[in-house]
C-alpha atoms as a PDB file:
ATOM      1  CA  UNK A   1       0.000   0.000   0.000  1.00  0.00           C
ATOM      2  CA  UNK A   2       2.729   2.369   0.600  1.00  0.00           C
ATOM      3  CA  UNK A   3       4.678   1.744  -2.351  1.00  0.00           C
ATOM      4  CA  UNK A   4       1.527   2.244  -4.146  1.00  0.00           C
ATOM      5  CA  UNK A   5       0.470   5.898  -2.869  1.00  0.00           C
ATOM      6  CA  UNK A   6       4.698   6.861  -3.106  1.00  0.00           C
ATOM      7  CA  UNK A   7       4.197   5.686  -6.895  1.00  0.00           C
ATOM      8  CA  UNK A   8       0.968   7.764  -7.075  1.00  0.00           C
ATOM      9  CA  UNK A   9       3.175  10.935  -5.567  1.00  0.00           C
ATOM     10  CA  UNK A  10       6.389  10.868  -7.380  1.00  0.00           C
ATOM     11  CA  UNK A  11       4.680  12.568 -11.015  1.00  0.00           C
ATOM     12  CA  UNK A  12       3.199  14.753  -8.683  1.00  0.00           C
ATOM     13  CA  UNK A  13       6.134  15.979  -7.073  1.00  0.00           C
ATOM     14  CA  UNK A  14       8.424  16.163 -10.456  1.00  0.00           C
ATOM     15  CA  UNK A  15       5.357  18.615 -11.980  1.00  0.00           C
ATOM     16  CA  UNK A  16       6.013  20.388  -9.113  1.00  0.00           C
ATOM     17  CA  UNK A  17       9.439  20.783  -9.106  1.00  0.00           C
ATOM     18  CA  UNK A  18       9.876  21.812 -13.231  1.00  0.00           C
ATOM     19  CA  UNK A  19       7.308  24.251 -12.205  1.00  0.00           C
ATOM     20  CA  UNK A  20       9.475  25.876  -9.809  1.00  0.00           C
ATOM     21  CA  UNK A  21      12.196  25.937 -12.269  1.00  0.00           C
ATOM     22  CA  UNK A  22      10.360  27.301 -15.283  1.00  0.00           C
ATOM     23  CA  UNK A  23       9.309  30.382 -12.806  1.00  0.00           C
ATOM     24  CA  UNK A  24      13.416  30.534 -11.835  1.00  0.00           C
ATOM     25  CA  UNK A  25      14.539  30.783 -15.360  1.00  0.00           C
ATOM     26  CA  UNK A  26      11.530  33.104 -16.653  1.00  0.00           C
ATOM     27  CA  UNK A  27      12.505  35.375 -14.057  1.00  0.00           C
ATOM     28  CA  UNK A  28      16.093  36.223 -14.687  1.00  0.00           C
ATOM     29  CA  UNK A  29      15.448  37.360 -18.369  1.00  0.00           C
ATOM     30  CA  UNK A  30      12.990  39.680 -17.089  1.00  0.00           C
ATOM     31  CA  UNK A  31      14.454  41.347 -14.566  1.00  0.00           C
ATOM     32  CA  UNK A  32      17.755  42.027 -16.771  1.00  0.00           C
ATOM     33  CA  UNK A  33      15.488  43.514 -19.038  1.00  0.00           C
ATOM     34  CA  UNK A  34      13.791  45.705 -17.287  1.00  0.00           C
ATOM     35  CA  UNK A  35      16.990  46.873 -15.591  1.00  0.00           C
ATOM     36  CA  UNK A  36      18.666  47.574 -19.033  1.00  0.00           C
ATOM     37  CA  UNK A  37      15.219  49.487 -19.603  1.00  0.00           C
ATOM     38  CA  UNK A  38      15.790  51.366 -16.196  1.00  0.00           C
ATOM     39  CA  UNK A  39      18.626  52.666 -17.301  1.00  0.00           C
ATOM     40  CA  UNK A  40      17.678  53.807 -21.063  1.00  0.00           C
ATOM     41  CA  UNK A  41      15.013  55.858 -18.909  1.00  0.00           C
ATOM     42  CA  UNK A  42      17.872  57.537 -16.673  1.00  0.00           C
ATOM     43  CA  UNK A  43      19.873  58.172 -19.638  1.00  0.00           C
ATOM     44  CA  UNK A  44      17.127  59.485 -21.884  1.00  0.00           C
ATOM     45  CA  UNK A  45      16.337  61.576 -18.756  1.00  0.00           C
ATOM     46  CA  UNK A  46      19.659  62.943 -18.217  1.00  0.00           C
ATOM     47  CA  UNK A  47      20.036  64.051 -21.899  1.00  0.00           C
ATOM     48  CA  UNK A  48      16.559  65.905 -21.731  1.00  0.00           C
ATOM     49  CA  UNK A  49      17.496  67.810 -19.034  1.00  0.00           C
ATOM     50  CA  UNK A  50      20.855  68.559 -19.956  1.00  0.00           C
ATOM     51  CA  UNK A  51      19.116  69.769 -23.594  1.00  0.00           C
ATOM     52  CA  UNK A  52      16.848  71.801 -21.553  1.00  0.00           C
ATOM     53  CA  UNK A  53      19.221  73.442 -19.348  1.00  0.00           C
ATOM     54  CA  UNK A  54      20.644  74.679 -22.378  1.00  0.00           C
ATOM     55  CA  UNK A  55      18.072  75.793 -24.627  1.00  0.00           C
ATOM     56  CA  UNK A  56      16.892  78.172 -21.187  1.00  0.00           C
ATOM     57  CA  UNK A  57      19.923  79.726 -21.483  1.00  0.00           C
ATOM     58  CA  UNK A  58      20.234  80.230 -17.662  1.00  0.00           C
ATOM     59  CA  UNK A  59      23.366  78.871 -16.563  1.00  0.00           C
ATOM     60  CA  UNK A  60      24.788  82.096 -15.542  1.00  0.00           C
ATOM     61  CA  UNK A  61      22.147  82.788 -13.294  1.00  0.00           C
ATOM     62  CA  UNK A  62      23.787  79.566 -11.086  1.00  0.00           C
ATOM     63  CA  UNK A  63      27.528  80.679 -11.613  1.00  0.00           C
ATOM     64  CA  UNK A  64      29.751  82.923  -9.510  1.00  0.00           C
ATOM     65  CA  UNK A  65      31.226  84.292 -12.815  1.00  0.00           C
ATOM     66  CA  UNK A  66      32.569  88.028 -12.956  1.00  0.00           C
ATOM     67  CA  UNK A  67      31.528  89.133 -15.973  1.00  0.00           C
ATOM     68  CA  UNK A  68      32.541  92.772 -15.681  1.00  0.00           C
ATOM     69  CA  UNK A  69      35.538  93.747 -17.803  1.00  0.00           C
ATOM     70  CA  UNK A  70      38.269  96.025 -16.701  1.00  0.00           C
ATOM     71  CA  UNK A  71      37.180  99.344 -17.918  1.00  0.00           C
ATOM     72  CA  UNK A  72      34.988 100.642 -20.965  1.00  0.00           C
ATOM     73  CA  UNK A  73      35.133  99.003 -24.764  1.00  0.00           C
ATOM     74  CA  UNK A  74      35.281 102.611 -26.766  1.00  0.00           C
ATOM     75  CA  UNK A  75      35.914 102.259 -30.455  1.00  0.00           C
ATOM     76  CA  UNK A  76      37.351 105.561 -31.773  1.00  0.00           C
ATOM     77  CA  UNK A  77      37.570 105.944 -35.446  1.00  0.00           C
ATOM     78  CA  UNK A  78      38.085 109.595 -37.526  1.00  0.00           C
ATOM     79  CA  UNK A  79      38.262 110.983 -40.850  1.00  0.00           C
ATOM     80  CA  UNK A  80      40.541 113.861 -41.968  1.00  0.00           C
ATOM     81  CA  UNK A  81      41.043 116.049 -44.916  1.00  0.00           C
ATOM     82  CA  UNK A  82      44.242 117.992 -45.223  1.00  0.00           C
ATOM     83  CA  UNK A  83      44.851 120.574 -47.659  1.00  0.00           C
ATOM     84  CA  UNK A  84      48.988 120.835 -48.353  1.00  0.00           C
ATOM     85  CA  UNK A  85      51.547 123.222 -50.327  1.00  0.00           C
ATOM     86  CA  UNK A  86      53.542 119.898 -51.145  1.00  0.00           C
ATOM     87  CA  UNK A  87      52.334 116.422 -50.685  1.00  0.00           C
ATOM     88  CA  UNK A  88      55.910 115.374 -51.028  1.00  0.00           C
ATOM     89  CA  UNK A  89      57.084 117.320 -47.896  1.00  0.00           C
ATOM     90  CA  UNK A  90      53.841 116.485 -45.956  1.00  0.00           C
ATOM     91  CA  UNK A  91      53.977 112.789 -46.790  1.00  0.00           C
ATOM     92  CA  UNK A  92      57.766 113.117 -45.413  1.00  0.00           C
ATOM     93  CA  UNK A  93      56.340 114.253 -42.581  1.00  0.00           C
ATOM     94  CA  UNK A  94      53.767 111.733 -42.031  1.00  0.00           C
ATOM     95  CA  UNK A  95      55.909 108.947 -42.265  1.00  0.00           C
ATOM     96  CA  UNK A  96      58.155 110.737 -39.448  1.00  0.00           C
ATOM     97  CA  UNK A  97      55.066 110.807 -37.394  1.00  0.00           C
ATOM     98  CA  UNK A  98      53.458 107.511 -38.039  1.00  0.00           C
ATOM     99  CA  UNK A  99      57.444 105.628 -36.826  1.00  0.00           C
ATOM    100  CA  UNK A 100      57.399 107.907 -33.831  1.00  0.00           C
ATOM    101  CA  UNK A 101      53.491 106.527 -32.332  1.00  0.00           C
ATOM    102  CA  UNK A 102      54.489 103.185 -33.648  1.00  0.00           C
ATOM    103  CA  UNK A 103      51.325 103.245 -35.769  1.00  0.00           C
ATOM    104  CA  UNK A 104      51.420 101.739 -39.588  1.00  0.00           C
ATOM    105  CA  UNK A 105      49.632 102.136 -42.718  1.00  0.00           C
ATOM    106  CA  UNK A 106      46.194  99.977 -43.273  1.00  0.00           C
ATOM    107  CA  UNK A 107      46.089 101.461 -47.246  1.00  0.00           C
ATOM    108  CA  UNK A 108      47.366 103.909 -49.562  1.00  0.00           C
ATOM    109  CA  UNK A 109      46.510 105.100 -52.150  1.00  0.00           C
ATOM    110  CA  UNK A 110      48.018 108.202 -54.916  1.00  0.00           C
ATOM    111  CA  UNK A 111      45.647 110.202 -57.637  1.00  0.00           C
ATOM    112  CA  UNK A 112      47.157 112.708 -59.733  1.00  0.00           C
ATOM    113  CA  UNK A 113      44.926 114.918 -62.245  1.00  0.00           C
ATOM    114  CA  UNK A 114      46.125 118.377 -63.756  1.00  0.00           C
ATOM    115  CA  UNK A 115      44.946 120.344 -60.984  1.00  0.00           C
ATOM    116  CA  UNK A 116      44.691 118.450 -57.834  1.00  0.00           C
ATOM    117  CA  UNK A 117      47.243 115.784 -56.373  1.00  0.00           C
ATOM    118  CA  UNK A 118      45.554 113.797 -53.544  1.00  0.00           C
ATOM    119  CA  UNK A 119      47.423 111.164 -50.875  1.00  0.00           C
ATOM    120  CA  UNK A 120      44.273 108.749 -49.757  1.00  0.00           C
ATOM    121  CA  UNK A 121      45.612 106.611 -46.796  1.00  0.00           C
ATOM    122  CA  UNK A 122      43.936 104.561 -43.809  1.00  0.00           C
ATOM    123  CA  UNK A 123      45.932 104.844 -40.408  1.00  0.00           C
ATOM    124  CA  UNK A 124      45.807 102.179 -37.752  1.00  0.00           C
ATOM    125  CA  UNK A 125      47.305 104.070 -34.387  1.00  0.00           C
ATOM    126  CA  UNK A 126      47.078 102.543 -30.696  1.00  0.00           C
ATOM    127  CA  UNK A 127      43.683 103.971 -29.276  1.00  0.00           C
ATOM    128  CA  UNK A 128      45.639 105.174 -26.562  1.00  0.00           C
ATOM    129  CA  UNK A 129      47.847 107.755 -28.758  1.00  0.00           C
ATOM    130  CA  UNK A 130      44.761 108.723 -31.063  1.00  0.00           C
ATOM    131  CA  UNK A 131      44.068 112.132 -30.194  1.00  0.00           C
ATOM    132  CA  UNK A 132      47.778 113.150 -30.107  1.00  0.00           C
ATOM    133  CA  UNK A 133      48.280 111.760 -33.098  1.00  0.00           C
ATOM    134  CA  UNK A 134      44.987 113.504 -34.582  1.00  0.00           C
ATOM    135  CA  UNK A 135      46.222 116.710 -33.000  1.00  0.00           C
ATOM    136  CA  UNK A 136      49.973 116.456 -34.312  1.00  0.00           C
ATOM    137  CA  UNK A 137      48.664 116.222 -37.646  1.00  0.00           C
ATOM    138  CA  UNK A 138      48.025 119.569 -38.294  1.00  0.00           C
ATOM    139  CA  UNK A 139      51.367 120.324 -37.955  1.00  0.00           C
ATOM    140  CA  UNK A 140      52.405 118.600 -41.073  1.00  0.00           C
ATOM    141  CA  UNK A 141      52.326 122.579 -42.518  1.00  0.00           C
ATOM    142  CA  UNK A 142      48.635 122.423 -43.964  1.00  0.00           C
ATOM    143  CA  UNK A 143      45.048 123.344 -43.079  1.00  0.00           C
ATOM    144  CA  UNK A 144      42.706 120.706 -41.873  1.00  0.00           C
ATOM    145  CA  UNK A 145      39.541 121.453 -44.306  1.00  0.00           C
ATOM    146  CA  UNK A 146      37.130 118.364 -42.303  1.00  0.00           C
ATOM    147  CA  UNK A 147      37.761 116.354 -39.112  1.00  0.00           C
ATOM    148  CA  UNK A 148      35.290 113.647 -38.241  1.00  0.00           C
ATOM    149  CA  UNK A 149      35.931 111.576 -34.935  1.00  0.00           C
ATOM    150  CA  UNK A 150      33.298 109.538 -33.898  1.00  0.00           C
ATOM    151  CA  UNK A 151      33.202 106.793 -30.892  1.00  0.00           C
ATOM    152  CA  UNK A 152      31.284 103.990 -30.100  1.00  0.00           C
ATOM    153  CA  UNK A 153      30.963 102.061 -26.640  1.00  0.00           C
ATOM    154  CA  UNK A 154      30.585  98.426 -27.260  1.00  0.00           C
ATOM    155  CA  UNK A 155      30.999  97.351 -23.941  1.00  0.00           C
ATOM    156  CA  UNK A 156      27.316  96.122 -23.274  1.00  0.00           C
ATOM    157  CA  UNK A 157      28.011  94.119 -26.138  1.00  0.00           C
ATOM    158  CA  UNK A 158      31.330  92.601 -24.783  1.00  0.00           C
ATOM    159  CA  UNK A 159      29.980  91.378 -21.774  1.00  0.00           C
ATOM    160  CA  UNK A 160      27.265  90.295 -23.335  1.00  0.00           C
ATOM    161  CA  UNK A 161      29.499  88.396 -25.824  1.00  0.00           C
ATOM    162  CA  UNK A 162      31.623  86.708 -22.732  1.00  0.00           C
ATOM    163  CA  UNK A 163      28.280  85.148 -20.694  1.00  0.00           C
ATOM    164  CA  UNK A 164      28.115  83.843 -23.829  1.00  0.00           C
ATOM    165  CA  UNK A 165      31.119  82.436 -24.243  1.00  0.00           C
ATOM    166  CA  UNK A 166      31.212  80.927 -20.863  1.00  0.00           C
ATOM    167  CA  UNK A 167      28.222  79.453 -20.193  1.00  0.00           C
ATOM    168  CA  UNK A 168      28.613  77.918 -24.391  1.00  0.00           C
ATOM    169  CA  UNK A 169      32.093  76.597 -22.617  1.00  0.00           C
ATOM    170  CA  UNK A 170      30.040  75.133 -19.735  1.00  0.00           C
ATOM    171  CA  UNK A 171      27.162  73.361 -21.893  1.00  0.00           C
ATOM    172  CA  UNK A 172      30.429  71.902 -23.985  1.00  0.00           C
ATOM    173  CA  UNK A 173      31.976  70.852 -21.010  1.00  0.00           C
ATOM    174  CA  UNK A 174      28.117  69.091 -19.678  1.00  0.00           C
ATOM    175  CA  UNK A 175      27.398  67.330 -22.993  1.00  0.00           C
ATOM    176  CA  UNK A 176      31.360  65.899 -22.866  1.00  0.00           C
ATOM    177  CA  UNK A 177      30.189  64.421 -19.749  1.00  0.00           C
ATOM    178  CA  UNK A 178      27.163  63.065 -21.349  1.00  0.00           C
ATOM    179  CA  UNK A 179      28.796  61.891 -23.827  1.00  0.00           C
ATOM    180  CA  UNK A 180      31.331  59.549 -22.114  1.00  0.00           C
ATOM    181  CA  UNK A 181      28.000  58.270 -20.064  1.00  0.00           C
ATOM    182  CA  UNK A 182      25.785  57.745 -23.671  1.00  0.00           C
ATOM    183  CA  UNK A 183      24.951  53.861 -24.500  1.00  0.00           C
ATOM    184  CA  UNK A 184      22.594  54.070 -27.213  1.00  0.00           C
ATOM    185  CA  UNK A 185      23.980  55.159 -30.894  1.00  0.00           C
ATOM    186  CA  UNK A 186      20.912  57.490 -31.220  1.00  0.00           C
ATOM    187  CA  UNK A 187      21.411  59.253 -27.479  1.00  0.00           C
ATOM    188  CA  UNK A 188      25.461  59.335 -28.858  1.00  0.00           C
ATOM    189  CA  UNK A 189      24.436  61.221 -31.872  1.00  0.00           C
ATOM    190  CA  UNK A 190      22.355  63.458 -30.686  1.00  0.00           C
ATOM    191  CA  UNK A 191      25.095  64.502 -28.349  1.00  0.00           C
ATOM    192  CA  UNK A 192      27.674  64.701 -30.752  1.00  0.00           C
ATOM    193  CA  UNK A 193      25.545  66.906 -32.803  1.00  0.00           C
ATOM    194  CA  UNK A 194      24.990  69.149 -29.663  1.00  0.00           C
ATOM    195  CA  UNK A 195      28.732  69.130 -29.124  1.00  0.00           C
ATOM    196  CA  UNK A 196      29.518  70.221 -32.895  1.00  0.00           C
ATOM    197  CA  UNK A 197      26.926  72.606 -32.621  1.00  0.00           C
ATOM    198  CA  UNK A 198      27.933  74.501 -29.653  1.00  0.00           C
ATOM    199  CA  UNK A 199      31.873  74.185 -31.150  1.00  0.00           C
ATOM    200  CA  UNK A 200      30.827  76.164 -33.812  1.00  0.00           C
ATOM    201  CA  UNK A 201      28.537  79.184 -31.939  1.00  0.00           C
ATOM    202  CA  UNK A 202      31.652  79.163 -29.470  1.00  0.00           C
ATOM    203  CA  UNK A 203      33.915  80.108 -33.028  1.00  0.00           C
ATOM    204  CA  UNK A 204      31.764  82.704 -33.486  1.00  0.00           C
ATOM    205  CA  UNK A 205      31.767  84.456 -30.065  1.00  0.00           C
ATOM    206  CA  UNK A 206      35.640  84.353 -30.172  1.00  0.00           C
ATOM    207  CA  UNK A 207      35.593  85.219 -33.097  1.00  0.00           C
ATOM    208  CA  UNK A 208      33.361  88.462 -32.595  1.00  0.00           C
ATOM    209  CA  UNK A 209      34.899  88.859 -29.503  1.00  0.00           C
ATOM    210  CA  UNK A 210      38.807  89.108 -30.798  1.00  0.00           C
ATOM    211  CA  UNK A 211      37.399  91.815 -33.644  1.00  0.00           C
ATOM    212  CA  UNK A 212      36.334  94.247 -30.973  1.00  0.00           C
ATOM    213  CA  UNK A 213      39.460  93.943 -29.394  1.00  0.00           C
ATOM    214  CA  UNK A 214      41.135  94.528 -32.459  1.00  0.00           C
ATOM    215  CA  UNK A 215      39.402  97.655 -32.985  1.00  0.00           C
ATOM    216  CA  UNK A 216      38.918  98.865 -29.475  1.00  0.00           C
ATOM    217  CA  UNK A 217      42.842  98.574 -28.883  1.00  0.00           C
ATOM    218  CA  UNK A 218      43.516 100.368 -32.508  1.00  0.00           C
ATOM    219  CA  UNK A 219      42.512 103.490 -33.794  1.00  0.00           C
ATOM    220  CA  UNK A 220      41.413 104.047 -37.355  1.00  0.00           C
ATOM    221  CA  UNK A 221      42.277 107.427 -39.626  1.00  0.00           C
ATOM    222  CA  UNK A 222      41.225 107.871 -43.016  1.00  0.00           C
ATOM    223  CA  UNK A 223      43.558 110.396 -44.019  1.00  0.00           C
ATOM    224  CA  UNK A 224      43.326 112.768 -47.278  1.00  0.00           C
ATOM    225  CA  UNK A 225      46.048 115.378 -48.290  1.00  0.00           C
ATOM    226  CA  UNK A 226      45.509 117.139 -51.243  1.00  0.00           C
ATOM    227  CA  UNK A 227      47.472 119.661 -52.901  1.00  0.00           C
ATOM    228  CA  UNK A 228      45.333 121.962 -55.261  1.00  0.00           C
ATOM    229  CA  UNK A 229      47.771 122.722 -58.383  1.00  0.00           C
ATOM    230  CA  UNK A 230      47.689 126.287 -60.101  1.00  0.00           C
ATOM    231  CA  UNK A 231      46.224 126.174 -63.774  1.00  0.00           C
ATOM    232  CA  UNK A 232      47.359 129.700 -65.879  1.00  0.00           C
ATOM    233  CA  UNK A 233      45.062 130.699 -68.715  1.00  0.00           C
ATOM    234  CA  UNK A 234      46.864 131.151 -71.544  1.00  0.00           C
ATOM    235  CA  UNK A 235      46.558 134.818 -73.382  1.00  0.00           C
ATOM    236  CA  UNK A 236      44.717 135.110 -76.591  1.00  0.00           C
ATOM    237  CA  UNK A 237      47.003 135.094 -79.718  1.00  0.00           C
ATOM    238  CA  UNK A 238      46.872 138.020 -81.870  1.00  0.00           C
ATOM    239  CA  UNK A 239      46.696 138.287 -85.315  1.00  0.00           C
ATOM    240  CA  UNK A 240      50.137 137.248 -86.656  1.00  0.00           C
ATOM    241  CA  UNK A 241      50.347 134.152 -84.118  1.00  0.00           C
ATOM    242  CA  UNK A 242      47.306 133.252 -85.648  1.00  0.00           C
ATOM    243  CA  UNK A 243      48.284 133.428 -89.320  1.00  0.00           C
ATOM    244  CA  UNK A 244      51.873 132.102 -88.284  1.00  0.00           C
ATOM    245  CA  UNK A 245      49.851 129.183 -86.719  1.00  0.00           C
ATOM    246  CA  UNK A 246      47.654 128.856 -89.652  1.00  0.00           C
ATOM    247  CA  UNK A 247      50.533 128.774 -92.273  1.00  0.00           C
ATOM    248  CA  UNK A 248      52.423 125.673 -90.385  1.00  0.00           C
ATOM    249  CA  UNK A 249      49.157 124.118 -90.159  1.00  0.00           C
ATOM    250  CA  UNK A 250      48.882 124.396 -93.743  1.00  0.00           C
ATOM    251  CA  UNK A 251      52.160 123.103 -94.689  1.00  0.00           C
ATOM    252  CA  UNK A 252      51.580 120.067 -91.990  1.00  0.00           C
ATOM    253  CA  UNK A 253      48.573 119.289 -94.344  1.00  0.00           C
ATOM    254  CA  UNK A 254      50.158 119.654 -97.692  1.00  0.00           C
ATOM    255  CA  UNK A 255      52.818 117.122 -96.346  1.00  0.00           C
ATOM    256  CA  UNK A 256      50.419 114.571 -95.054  1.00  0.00           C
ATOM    257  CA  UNK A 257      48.877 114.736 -98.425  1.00  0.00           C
ATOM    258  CA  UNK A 258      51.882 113.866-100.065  1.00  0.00           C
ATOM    259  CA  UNK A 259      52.532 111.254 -97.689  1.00  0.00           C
ATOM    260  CA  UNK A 260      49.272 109.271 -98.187  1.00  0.00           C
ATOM    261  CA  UNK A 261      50.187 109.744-101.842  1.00  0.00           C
ATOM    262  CA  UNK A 262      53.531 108.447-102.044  1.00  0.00           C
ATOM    263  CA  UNK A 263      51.438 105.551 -99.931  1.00  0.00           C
ATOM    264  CA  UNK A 264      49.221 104.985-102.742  1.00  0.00           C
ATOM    265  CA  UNK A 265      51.253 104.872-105.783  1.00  0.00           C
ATOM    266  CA  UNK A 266      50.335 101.434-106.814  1.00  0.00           C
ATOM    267  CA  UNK A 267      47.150 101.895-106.800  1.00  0.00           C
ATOM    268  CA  UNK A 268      47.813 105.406-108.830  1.00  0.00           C
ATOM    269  CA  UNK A 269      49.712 103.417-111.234  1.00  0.00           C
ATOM    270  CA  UNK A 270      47.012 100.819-111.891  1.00  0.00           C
ATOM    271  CA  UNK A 271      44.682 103.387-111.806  1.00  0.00           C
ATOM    272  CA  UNK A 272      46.359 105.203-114.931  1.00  0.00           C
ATOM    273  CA  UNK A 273      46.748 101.961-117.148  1.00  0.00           C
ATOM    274  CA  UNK A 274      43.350 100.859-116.906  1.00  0.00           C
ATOM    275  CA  UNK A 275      42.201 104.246-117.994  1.00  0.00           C
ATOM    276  CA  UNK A 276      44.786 104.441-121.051  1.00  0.00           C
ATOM    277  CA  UNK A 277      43.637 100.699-121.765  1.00  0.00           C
ATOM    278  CA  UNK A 278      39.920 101.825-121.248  1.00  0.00           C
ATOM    279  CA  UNK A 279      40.580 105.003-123.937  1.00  0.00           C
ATOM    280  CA  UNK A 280      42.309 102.967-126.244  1.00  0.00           C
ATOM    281  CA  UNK A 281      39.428 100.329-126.909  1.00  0.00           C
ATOM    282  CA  UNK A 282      37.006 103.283-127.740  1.00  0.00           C
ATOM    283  CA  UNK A 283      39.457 105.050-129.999  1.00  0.00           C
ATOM    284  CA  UNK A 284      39.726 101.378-131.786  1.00  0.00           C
ATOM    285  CA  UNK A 285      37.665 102.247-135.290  1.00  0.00           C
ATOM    286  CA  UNK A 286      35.029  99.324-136.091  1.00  0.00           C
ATOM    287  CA  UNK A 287      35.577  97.151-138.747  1.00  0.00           C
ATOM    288  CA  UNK A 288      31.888  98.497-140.798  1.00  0.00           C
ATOM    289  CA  UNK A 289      33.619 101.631-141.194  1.00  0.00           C
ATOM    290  CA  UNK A 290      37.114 100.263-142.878  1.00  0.00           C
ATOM    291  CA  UNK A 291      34.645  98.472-145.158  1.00  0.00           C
ATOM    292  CA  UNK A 292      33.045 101.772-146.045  1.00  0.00           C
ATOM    293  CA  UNK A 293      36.191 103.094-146.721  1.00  0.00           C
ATOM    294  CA  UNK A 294      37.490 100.206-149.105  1.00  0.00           C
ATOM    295  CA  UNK A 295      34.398 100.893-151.373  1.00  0.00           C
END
């Protein structure tokens, strides 16, 4: 009887037991999964805020950064016209000036007509030495006929350009991070576009940023000296100038005339024979009048 019922048990208890199993081994799959989903959430998380962070443009709000520059960006530029006895003498003496600020010519360039003689150059000086150099000018032994000197503050714009470029440097600095924690090929991507993206706005900030140095730390001139040449009127000829005049003119044209015709004498000669050949054929008598004759 008791082998009997342990007989009856034994299927039982091996149903049992694969059971058991088959729940173990369904199990492990699923919680891998849903970890490696877990963490394709946290990423994908990460990366959205990160992307919104950056589009709000508020970073600087949460940095100790001293954006204040130093003192004010002025940009001083000027035009001048200069009216000179000698542009010779006063370009000697611009060149003296020019070596003794250190400054150096941007452009020149030289017109010449009958009456005027202009010197067009552009000046780069340090912003520092302008107005001496402006003022020293006038001492090149002319008269200034127009001065123009304008300036522009650009700091605003300076400091606006440099929260720029730092908190671009910090979003770089945030996606690199990103970056090195990215699994997926399309979260890597999307980062690496962000990246190449903010690499390129960060060019142009420097870039910006290193022309208003340029031209807050240097001056520019446009210079103009012009020397305004004396034309004489001639006096009117009288009478025998005139006729003199007229009588050379004359004999210029008589020999010009002979000229082209020495120049042509080919043509004169063919000319001629096929006249005379032309004058004999109609001077040729017909041969109904030598009949007449015969008779």
């Amino acid at each position: 009887m008791k082998r009997l019922l342990v007989l009856l048990l034994l299927p039982l208890i091996s149903c049992l037991e694969s059971g058991d199993n088959n729940d173990k081994t369904s199990f492990a799959p699923e919680s891998a999964q849903s970890e490696r989903a877990m963490m394709k959430q946290d990423m994908s998380a990460e990366f959205r805020t990160a992307s919104f962070s950056e589009n709000n443009d508020d970073l600087s709000n949460n940095q100790a950064v001293d954006h204040e520059v130093s003192s004010k960006m002025l940009i001083k530029n000027g035009s001048m016209e200069i009216e000179v006895k000698s542009i010779n003498d006063a370009k000697k003496n611009l060149d003296d000036l020019i070596s003794k600020f250190g400054a150096y010519y941007s452009s020149e360039v030289i017109n010449k007509i009958d009456y005027r003689y202009d010197f067009n150059a552009v000046i780069r000086v340090r912003s520092d030495d302008f107005d001496k150099f402006v003022n020293e000018l006038a001492t090149l032994g002319g008269t200034v006929t127009r001065q123009d000197i304008n300036t522009n503050d650009v700091t605003a714009e300076y400091v606006d350009l440099k929260i720029r470029l730092d908190n671009k440097t910090a979003y770089l600095e945030k996606y690199r991070e990103i970056l090195k924690q990215a699994k997926s090929i399309k979260d890597i991507l999307e980062v690496e576009e962000k990246i190449r993206y903010i690499e390129e706005e960060l060019e142009s900030v420097k870039g910006r940023m290193k022309f208003l140095n340029d031209q807050v730390n240097l001056s520019t001139l446009k210079l103009n000296l012009y020397q305004i040449n004396e034309t004489k009127m001639k006096p009117a000829e009288g009478f025998f100038s005139r006729l003199w005049s007229s009588i050379k003119k004359g004999w210029t044209a008589l020999s010009e005339f002979v000229l082209i015709l020495v120049m042509l004498w080919p043509f004169i000669i063919i000319g001629f024979a096929f006249f005379f050949f032309l004058f004999k054929w109609f001077k040729r008598p017909s041969k109904g009048a030598n009949i007449k004759v015969a008779k």
